[in-house]
C-alpha atoms as a PDB file:
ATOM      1  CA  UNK A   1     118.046 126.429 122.791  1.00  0.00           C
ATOM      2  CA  UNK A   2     120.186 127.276 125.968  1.00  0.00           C
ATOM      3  CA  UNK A   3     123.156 125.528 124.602  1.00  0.00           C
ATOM      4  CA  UNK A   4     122.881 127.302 120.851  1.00  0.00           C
ATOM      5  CA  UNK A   5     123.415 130.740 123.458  1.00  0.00           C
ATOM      6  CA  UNK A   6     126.262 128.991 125.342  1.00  0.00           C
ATOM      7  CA  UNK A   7     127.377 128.420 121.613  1.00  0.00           C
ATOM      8  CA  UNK A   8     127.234 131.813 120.793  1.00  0.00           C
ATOM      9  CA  UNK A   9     128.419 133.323 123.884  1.00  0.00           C
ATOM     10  CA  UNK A  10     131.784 131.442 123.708  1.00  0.00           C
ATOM     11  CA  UNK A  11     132.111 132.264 119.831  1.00  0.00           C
ATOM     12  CA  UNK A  12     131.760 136.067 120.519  1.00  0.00           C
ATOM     13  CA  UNK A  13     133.906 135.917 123.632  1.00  0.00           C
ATOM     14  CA  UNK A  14     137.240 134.507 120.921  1.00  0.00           C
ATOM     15  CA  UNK A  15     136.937 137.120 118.737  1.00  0.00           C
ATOM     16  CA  UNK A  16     139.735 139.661 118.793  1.00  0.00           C
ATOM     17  CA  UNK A  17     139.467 143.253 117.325  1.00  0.00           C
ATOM     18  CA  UNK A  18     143.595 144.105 115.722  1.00  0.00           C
ATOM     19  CA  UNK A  19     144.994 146.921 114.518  1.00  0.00           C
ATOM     20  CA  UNK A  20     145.699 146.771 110.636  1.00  0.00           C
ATOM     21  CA  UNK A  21     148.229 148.668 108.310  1.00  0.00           C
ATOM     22  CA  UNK A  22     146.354 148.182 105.034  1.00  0.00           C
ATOM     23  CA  UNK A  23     146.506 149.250 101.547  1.00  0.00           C
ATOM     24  CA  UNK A  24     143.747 148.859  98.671  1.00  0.00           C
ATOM     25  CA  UNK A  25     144.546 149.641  95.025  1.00  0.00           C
ATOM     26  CA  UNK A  26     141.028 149.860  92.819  1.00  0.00           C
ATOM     27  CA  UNK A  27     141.352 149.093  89.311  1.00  0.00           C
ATOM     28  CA  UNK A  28     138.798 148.935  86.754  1.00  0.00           C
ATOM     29  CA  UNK A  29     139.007 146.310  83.377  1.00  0.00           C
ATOM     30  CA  UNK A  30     138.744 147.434  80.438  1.00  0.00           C
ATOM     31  CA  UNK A  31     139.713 151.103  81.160  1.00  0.00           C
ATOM     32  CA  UNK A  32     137.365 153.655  80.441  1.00  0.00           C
ATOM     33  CA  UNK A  33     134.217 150.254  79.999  1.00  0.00           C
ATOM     34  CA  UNK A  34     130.726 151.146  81.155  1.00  0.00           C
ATOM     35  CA  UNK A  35     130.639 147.355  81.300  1.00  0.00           C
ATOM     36  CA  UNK A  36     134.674 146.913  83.602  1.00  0.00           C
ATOM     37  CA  UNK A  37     134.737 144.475  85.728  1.00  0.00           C
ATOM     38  CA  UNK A  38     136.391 145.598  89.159  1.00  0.00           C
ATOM     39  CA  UNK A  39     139.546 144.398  90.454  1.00  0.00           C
ATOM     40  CA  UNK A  40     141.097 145.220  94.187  1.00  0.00           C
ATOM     41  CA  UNK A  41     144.403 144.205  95.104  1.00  0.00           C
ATOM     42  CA  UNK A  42     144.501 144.659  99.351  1.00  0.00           C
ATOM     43  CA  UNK A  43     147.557 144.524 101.227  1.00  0.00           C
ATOM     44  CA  UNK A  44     148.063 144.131 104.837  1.00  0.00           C
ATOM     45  CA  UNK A  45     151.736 144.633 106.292  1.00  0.00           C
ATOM     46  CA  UNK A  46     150.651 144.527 109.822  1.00  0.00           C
ATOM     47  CA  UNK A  47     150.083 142.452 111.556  1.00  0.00           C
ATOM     48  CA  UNK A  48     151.561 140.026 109.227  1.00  0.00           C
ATOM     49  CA  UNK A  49     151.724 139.944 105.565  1.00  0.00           C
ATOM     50  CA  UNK A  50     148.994 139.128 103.164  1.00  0.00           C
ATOM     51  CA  UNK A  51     148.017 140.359  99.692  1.00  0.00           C
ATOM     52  CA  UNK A  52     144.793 139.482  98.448  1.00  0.00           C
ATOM     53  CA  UNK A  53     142.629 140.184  95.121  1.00  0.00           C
ATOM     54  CA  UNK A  54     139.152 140.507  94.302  1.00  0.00           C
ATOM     55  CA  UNK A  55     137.921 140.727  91.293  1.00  0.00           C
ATOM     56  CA  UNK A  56     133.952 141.725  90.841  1.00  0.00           C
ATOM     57  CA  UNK A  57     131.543 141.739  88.287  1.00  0.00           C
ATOM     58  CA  UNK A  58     127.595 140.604  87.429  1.00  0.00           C
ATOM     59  CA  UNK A  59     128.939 138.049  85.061  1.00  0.00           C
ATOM     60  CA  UNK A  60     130.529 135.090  85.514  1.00  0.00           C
ATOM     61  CA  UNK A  61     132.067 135.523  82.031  1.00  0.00           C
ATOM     62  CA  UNK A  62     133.766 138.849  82.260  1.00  0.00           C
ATOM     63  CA  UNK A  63     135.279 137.774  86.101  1.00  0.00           C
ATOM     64  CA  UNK A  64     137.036 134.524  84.207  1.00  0.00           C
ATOM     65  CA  UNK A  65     138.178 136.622  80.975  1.00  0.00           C
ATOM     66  CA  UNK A  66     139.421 139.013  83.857  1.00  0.00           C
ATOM     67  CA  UNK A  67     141.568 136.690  85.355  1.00  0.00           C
ATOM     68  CA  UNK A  68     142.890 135.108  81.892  1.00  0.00           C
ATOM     69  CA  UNK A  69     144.147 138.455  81.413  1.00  0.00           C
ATOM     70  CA  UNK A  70     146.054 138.933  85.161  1.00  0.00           C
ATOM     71  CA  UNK A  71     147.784 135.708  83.587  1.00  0.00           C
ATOM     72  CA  UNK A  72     147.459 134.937  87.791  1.00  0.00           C
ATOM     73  CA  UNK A  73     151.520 133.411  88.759  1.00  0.00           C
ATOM     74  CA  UNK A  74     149.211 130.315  90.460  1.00  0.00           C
ATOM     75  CA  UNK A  75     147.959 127.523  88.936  1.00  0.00           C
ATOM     76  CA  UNK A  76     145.597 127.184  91.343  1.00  0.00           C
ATOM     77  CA  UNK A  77     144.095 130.002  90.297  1.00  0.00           C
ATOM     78  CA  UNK A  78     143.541 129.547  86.551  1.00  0.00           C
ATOM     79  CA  UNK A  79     139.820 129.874  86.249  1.00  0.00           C
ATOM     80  CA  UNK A  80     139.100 126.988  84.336  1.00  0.00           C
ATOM     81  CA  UNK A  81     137.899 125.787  87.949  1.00  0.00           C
ATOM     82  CA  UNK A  82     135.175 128.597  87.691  1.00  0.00           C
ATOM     83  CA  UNK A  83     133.309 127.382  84.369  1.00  0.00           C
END
């Protein structure tokens, strides 16, 4: 049990607190839906660049019609990997 501490000790004593410029868009899809499924787009410029998305709703269905209609640039990201 000692050495699950150690573990943790050395874990906690890496971890770095930065200073972030961020921006976050909220959207919601459909417009106006009782039922929209959230999307955030998140920037970060500082302290390098990064964009990501989320996209955020109860069912699996409406997150995967969400994305077919981003048309996402990546075909990585298609969401035929999500059904």
């Amino acid at each position: 049990m000692a050495s699950t501490y150690y573990q943790y000790y050395l874990l906690l004593k890496s971890i770095k607190v930065i200073s972030v410029q961020k921006q976050l868009e909220s959207h919601m899809w459909p417009p106006n839906s009782r039922d929209a499924v959230t999307i955030e787009l998140a920037e970060i410029t500082k302290p390098e660049h990064m964009i990501s998305l989320s996209i955020e709703h109860q069912s699996l269905k409406m997150v995967v019609k969400a994305l077919e209609y981003l048309h996402p640039a990546s075909p990585s990201i298609d969401g035929s990997q999500l059904r």
